[in-house]
C-alpha atoms as a PDB file:
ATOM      1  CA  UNK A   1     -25.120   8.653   0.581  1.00  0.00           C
ATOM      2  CA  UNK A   2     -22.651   7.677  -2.238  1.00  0.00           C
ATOM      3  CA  UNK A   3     -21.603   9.523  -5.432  1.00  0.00           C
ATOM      4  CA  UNK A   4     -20.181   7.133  -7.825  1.00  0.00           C
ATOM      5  CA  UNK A   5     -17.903   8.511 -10.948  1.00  0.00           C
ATOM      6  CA  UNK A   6     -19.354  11.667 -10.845  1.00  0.00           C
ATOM      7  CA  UNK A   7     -18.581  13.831 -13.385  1.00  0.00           C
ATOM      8  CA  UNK A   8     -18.104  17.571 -12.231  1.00  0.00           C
ATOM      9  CA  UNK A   9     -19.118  20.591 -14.250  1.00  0.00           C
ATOM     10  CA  UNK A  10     -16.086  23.158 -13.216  1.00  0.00           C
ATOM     11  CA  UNK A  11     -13.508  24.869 -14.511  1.00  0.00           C
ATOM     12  CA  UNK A  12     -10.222  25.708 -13.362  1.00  0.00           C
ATOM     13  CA  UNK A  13     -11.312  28.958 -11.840  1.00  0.00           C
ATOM     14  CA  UNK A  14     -13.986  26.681  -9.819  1.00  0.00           C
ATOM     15  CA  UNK A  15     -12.145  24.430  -7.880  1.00  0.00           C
ATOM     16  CA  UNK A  16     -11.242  24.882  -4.545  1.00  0.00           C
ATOM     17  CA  UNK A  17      -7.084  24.212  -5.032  1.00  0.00           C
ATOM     18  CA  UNK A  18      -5.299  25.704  -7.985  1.00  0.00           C
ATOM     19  CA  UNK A  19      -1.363  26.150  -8.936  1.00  0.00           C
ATOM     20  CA  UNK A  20       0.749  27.747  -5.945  1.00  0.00           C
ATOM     21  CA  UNK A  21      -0.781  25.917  -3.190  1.00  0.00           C
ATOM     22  CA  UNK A  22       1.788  24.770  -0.830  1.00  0.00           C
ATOM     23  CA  UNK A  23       1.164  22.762   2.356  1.00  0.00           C
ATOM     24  CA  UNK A  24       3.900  22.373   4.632  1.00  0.00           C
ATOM     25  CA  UNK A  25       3.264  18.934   7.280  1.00  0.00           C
ATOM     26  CA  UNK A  26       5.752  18.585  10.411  1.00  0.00           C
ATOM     27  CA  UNK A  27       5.715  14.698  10.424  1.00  0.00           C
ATOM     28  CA  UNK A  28       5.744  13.176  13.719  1.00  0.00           C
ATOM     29  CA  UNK A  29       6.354   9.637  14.389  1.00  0.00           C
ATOM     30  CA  UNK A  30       4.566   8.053  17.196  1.00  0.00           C
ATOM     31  CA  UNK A  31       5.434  11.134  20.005  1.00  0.00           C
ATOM     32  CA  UNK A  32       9.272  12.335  17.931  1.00  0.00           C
ATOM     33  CA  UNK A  33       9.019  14.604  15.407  1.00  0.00           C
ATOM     34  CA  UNK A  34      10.484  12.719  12.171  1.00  0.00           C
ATOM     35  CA  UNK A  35      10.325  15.655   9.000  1.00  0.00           C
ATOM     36  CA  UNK A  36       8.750  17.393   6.777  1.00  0.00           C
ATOM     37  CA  UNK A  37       6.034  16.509   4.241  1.00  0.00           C
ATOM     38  CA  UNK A  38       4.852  19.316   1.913  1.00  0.00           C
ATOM     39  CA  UNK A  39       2.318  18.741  -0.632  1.00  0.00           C
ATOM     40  CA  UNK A  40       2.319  21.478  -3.628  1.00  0.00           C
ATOM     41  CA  UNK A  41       0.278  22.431  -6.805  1.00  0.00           C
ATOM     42  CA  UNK A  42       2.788  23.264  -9.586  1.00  0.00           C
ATOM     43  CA  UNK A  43       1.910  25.833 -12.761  1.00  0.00           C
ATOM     44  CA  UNK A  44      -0.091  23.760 -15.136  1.00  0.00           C
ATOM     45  CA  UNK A  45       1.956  22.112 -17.447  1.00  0.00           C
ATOM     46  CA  UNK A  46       1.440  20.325 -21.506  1.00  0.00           C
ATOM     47  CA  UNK A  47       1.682  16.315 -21.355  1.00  0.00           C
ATOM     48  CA  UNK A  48       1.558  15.154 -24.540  1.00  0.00           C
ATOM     49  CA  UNK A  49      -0.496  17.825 -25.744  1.00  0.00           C
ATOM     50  CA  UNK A  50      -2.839  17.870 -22.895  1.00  0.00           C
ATOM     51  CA  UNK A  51      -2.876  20.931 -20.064  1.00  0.00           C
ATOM     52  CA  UNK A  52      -2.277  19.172 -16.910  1.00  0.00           C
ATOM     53  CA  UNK A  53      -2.382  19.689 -13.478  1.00  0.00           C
ATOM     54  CA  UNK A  54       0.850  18.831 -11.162  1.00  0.00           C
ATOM     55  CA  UNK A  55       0.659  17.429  -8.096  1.00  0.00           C
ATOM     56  CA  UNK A  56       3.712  17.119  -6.403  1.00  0.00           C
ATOM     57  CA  UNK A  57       4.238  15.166  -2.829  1.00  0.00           C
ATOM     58  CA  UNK A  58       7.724  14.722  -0.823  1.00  0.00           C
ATOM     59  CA  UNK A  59       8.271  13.624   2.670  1.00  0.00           C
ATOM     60  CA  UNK A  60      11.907  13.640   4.291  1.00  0.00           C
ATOM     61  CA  UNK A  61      12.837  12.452   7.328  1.00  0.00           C
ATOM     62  CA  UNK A  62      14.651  14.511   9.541  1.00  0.00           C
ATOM     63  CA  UNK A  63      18.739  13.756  10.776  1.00  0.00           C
ATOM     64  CA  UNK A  64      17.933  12.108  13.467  1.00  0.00           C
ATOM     65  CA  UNK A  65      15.427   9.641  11.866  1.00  0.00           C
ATOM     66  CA  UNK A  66      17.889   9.406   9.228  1.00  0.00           C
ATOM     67  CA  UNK A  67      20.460   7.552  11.763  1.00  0.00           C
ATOM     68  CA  UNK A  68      18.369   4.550  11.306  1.00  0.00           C
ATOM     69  CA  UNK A  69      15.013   5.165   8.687  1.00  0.00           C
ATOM     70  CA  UNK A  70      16.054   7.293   6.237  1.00  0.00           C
ATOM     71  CA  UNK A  71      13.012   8.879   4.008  1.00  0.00           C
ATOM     72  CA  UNK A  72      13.200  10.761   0.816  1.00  0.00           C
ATOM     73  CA  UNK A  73      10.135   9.656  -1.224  1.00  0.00           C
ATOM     74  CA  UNK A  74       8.511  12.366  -3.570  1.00  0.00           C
ATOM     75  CA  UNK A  75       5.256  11.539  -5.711  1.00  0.00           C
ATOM     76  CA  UNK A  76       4.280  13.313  -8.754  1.00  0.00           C
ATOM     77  CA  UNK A  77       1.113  13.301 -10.492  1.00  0.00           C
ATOM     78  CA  UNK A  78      -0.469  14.648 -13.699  1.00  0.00           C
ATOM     79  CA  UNK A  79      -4.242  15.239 -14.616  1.00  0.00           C
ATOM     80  CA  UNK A  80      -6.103  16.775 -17.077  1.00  0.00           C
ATOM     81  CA  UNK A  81      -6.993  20.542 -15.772  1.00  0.00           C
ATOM     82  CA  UNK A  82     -10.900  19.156 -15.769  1.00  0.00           C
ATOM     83  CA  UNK A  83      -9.771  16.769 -13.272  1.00  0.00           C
ATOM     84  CA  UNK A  84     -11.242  13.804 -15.243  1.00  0.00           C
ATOM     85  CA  UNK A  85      -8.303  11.090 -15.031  1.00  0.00           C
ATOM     86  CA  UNK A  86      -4.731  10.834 -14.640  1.00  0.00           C
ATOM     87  CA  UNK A  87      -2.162  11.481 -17.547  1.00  0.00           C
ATOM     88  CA  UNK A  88       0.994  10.526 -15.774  1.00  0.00           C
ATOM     89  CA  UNK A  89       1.977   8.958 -12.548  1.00  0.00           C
ATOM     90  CA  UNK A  90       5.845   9.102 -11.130  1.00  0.00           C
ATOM     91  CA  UNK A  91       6.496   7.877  -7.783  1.00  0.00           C
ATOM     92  CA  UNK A  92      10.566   8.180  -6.467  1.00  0.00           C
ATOM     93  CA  UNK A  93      10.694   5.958  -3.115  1.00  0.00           C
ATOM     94  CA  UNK A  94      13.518   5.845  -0.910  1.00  0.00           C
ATOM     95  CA  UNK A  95      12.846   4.523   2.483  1.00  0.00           C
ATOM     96  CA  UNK A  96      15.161   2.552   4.732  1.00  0.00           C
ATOM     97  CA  UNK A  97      16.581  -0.167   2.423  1.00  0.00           C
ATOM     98  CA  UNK A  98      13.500  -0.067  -0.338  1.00  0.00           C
ATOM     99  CA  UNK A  99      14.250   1.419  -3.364  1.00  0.00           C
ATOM    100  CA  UNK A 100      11.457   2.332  -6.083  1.00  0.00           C
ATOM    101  CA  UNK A 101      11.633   4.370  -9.571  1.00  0.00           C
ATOM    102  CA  UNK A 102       7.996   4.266 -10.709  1.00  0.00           C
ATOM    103  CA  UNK A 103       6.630   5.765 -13.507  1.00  0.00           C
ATOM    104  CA  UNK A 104       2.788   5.035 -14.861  1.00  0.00           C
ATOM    105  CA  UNK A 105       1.868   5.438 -18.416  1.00  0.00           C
ATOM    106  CA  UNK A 106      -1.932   5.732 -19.962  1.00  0.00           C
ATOM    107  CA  UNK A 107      -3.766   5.175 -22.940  1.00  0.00           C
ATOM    108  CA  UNK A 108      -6.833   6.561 -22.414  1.00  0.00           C
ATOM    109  CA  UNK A 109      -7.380   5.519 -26.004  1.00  0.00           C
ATOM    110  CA  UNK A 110      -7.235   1.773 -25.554  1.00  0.00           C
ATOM    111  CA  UNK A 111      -7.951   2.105 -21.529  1.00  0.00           C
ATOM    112  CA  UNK A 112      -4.665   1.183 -20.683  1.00  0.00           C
ATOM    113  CA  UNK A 113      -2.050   1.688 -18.119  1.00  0.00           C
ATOM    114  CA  UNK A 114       1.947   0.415 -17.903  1.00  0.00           C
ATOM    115  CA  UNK A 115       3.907   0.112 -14.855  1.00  0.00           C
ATOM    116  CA  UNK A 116       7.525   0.238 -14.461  1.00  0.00           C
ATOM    117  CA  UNK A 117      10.300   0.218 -11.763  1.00  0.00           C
ATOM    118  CA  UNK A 118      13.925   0.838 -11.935  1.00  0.00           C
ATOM    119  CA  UNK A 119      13.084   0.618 -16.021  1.00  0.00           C
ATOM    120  CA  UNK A 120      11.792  -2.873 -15.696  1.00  0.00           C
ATOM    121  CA  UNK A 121       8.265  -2.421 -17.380  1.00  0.00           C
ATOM    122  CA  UNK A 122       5.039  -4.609 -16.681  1.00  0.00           C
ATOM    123  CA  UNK A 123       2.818  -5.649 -19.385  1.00  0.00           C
ATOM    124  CA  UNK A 124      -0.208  -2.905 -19.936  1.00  0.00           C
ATOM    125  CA  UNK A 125      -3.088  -3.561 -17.666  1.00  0.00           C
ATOM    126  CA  UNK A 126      -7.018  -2.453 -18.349  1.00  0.00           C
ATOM    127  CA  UNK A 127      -8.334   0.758 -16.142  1.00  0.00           C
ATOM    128  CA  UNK A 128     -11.633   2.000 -15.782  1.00  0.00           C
ATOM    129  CA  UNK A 129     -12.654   5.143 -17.572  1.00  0.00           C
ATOM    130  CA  UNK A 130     -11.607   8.011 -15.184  1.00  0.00           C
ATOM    131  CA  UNK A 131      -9.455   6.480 -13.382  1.00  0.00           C
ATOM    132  CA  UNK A 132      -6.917   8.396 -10.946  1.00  0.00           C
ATOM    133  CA  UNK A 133      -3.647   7.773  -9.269  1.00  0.00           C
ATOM    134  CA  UNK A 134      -3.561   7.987  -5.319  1.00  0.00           C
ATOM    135  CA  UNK A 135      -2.832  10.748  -5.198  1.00  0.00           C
ATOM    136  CA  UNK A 136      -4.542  12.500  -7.742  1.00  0.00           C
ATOM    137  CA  UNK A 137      -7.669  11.043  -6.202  1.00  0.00           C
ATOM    138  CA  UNK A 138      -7.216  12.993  -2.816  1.00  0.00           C
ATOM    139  CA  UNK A 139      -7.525  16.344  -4.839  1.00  0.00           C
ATOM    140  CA  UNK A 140     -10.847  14.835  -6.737  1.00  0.00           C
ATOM    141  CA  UNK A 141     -12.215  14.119  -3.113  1.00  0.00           C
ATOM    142  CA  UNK A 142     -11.748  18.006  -2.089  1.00  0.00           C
ATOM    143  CA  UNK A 143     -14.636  18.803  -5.160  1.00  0.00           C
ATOM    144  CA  UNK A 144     -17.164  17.437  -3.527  1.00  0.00           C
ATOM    145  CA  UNK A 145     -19.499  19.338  -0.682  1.00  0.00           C
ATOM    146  CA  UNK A 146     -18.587  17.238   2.228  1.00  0.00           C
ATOM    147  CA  UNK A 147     -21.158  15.695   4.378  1.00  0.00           C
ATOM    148  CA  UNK A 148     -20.993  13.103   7.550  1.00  0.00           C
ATOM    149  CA  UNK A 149     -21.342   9.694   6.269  1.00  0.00           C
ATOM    150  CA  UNK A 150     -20.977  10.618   2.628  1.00  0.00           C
ATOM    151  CA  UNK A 151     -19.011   7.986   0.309  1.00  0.00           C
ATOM    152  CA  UNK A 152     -17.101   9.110  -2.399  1.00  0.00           C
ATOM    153  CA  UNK A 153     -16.376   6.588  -5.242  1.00  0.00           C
ATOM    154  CA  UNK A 154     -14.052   6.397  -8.293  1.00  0.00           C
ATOM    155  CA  UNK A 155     -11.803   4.000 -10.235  1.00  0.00           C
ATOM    156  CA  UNK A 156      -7.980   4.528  -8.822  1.00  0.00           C
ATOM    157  CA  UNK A 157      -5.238   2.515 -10.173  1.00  0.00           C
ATOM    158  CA  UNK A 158      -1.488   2.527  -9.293  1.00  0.00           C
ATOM    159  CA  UNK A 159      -0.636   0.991 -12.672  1.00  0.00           C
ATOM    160  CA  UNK A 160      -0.224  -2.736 -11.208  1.00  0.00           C
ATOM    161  CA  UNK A 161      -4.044  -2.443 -10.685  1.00  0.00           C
ATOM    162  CA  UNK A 162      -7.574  -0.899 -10.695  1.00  0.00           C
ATOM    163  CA  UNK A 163     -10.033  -0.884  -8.827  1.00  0.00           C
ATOM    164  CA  UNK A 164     -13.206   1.009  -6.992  1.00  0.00           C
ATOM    165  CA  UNK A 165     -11.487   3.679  -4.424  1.00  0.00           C
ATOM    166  CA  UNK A 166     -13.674   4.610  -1.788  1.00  0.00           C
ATOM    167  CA  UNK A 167     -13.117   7.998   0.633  1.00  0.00           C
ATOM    168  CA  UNK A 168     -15.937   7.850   3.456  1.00  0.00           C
ATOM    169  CA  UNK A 169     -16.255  11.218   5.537  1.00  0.00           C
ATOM    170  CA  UNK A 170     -16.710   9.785   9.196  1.00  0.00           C
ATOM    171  CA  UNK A 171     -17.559  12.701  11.048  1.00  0.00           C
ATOM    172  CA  UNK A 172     -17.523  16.348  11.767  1.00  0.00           C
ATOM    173  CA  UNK A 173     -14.530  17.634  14.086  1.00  0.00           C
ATOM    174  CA  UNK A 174     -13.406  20.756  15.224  1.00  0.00           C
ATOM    175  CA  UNK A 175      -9.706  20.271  15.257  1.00  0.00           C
ATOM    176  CA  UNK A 176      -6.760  22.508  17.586  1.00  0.00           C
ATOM    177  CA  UNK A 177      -3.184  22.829  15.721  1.00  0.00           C
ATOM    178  CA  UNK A 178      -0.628  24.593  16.540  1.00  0.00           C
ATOM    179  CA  UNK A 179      -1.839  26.830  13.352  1.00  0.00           C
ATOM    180  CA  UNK A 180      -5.000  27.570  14.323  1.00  0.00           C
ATOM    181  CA  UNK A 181      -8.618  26.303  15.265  1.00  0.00           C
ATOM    182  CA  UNK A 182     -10.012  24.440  12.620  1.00  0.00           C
ATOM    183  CA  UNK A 183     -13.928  22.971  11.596  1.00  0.00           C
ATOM    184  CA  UNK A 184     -12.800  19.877   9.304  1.00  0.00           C
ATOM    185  CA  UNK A 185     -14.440  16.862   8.425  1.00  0.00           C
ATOM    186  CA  UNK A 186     -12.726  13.197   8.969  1.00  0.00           C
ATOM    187  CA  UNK A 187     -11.947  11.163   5.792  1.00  0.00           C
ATOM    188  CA  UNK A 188     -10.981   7.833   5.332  1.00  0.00           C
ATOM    189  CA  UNK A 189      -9.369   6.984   2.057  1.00  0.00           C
ATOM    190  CA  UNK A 190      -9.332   3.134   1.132  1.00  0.00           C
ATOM    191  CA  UNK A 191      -5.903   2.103   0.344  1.00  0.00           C
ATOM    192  CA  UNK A 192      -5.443  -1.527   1.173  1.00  0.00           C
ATOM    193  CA  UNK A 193      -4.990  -2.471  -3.001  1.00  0.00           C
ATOM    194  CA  UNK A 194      -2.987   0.482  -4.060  1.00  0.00           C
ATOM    195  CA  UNK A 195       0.832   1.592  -3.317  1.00  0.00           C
ATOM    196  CA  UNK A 196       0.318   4.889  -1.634  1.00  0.00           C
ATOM    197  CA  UNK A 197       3.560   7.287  -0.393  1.00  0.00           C
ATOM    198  CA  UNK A 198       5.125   5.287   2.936  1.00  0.00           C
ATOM    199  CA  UNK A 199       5.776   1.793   2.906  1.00  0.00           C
ATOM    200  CA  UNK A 200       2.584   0.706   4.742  1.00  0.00           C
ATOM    201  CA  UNK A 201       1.809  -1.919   7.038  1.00  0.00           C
ATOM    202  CA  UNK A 202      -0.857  -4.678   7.196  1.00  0.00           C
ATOM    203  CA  UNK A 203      -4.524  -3.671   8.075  1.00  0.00           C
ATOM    204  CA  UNK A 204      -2.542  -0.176   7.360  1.00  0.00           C
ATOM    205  CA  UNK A 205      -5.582   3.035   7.887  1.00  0.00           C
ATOM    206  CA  UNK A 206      -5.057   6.699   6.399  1.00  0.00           C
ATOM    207  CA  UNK A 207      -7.169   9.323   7.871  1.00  0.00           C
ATOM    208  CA  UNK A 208      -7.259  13.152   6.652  1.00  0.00           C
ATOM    209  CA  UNK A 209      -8.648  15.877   7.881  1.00  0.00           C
ATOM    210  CA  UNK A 210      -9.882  18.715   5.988  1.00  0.00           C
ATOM    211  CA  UNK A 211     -11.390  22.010   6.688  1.00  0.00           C
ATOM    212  CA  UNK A 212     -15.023  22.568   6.342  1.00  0.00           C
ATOM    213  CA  UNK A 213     -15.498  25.212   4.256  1.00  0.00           C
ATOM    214  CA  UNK A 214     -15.208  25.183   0.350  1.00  0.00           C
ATOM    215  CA  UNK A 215     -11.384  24.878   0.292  1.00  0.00           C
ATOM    216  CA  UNK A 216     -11.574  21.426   1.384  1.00  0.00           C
ATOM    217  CA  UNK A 217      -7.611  21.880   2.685  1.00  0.00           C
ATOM    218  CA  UNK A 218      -5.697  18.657   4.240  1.00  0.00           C
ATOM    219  CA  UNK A 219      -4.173  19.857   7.821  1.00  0.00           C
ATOM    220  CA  UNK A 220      -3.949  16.759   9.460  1.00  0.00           C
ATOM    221  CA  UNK A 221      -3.193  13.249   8.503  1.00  0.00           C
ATOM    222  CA  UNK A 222      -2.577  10.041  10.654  1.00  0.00           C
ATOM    223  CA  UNK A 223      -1.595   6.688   8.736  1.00  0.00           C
ATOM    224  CA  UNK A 224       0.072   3.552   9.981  1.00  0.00           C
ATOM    225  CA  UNK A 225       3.167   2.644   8.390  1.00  0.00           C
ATOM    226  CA  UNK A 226       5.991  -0.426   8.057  1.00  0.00           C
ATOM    227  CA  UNK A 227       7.967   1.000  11.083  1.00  0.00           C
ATOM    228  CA  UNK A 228       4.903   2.171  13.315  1.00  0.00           C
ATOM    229  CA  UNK A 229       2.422   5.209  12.943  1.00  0.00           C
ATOM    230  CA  UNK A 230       3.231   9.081  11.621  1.00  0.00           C
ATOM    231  CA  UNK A 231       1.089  12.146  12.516  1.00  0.00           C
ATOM    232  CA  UNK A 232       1.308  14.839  10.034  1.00  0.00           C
ATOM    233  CA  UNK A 233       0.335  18.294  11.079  1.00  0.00           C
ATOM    234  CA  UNK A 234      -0.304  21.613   9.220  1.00  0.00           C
ATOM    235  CA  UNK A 235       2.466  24.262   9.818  1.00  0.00           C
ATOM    236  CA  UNK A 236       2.237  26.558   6.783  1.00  0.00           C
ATOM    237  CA  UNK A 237       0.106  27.091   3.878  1.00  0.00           C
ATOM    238  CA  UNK A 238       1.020  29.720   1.059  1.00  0.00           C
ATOM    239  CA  UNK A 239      -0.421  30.437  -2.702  1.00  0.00           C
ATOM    240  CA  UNK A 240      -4.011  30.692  -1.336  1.00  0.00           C
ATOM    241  CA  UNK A 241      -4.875  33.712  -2.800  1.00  0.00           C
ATOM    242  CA  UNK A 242      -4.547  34.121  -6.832  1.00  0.00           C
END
């Protein structure tokens, strides 16, 4: 089954994240543990005269990890509160020796998106209509009722291009953390065109896992990366409640 673009009829009050979420990750990699990656839902802010959601993600390595792979990245990410497209995309990379000071720009009047690093700007490209950063998208994929084998569709651009993201839920899993016992179902985001938080590797894979009830809330996620594989496991989750 696919949904493709779908527009969703919901308000803020509807959808199963709002402001004060916080999801705290320990980040493994391969078998050592390696940090900390939180992802967070900040009050709802005014960009350019549109209320916005804030997505914030950071990952840090740990001192030991640090002796030789240092990590500080943090993502941050802006949509409208309807969760229709993304306003603003900044991206602050720091990982090893690679260095990167994104920021993405839109005109959703002309369709438009510019990309710049370290204040060196590319020329505007095209998006689709509703498009969404990486990691805005994740959040659009926790709208949806999720079913086994369901594909979930939508333009996603990381301002150096656009294209068709695809998220298809693999399976039904019943997951043990060190949390708690969790029912989640298996997603696989798509991310072989677009930049996403580690510097990833070829034939790189993300897979989340997300409960199964109408939260839809991340506590696990495996992805390959440059320097091997991480493992990111839920430890704490606050601002649940309103």
């Amino acid at each position: 089954m696919f949904i493709f673009s779908e527009n969703i009829e919901a308000v803020e009050k509807d959808f199963p994240f709002y402001p004060g979420e916080k999801l705290t990750f320990q980040l493994k990699w391969t078998l050592v543990p390696a940090g900390e990656g939180i992802l967070e839902i900040l009050p709802i802010e005014t960009i350019n005269g549109v209320k916005a959601y804030h997505f914030v993600l950071t990952a840090r390595s740990n001192s030991f990890v640090d002796l030789f792979y240092k990590v500080r990245d943090r993502i941050d990410a802006y949509t409208d509160i309807e969760m229709t497209h993304t306003i603003l995309y900044k991206k602050k990379q720091r990982e090893g020796k690679t260095q990167r000071d994104v920021v993405v720009h839109f005109n959703w009047n002309k369709n438009k998106a510019r990309y710049s690093n370290m204040k060196k700007v590319r020329e505007p490209i095209d998006v689709l209509e509703g498009s969404f950063d990486p990691l805005s998208a994740f959040y659009y994929t926790r709208l949806f009722d999720l079913k086994e084998q369901l594909t979930i569709e939508r333009p996603v651009t990381d301002g150096k291009k656009c294209i068709i993201g695809k998220a298809l839920v693999i399976k039904k899993e019943k997951l043990k953390l060190p949390i708690g016992t969790y029912d989640t179902f298996l997603i696989e985001p798509e991310i072989k065109h677009v930049g996403v938080v580690f510097e990833k590797s070829k034939n790189a894979k993300i897979q989340i896992w997300v409960t199964a009830d109408k939260r839809r809330m991340p506590v696990k996620i495996k992805s390959k990366v440059v320097v091997g594989s991480f493992v990111g496991e839920l430890v704490s989750a606050t601002g649940l409640e309103k």
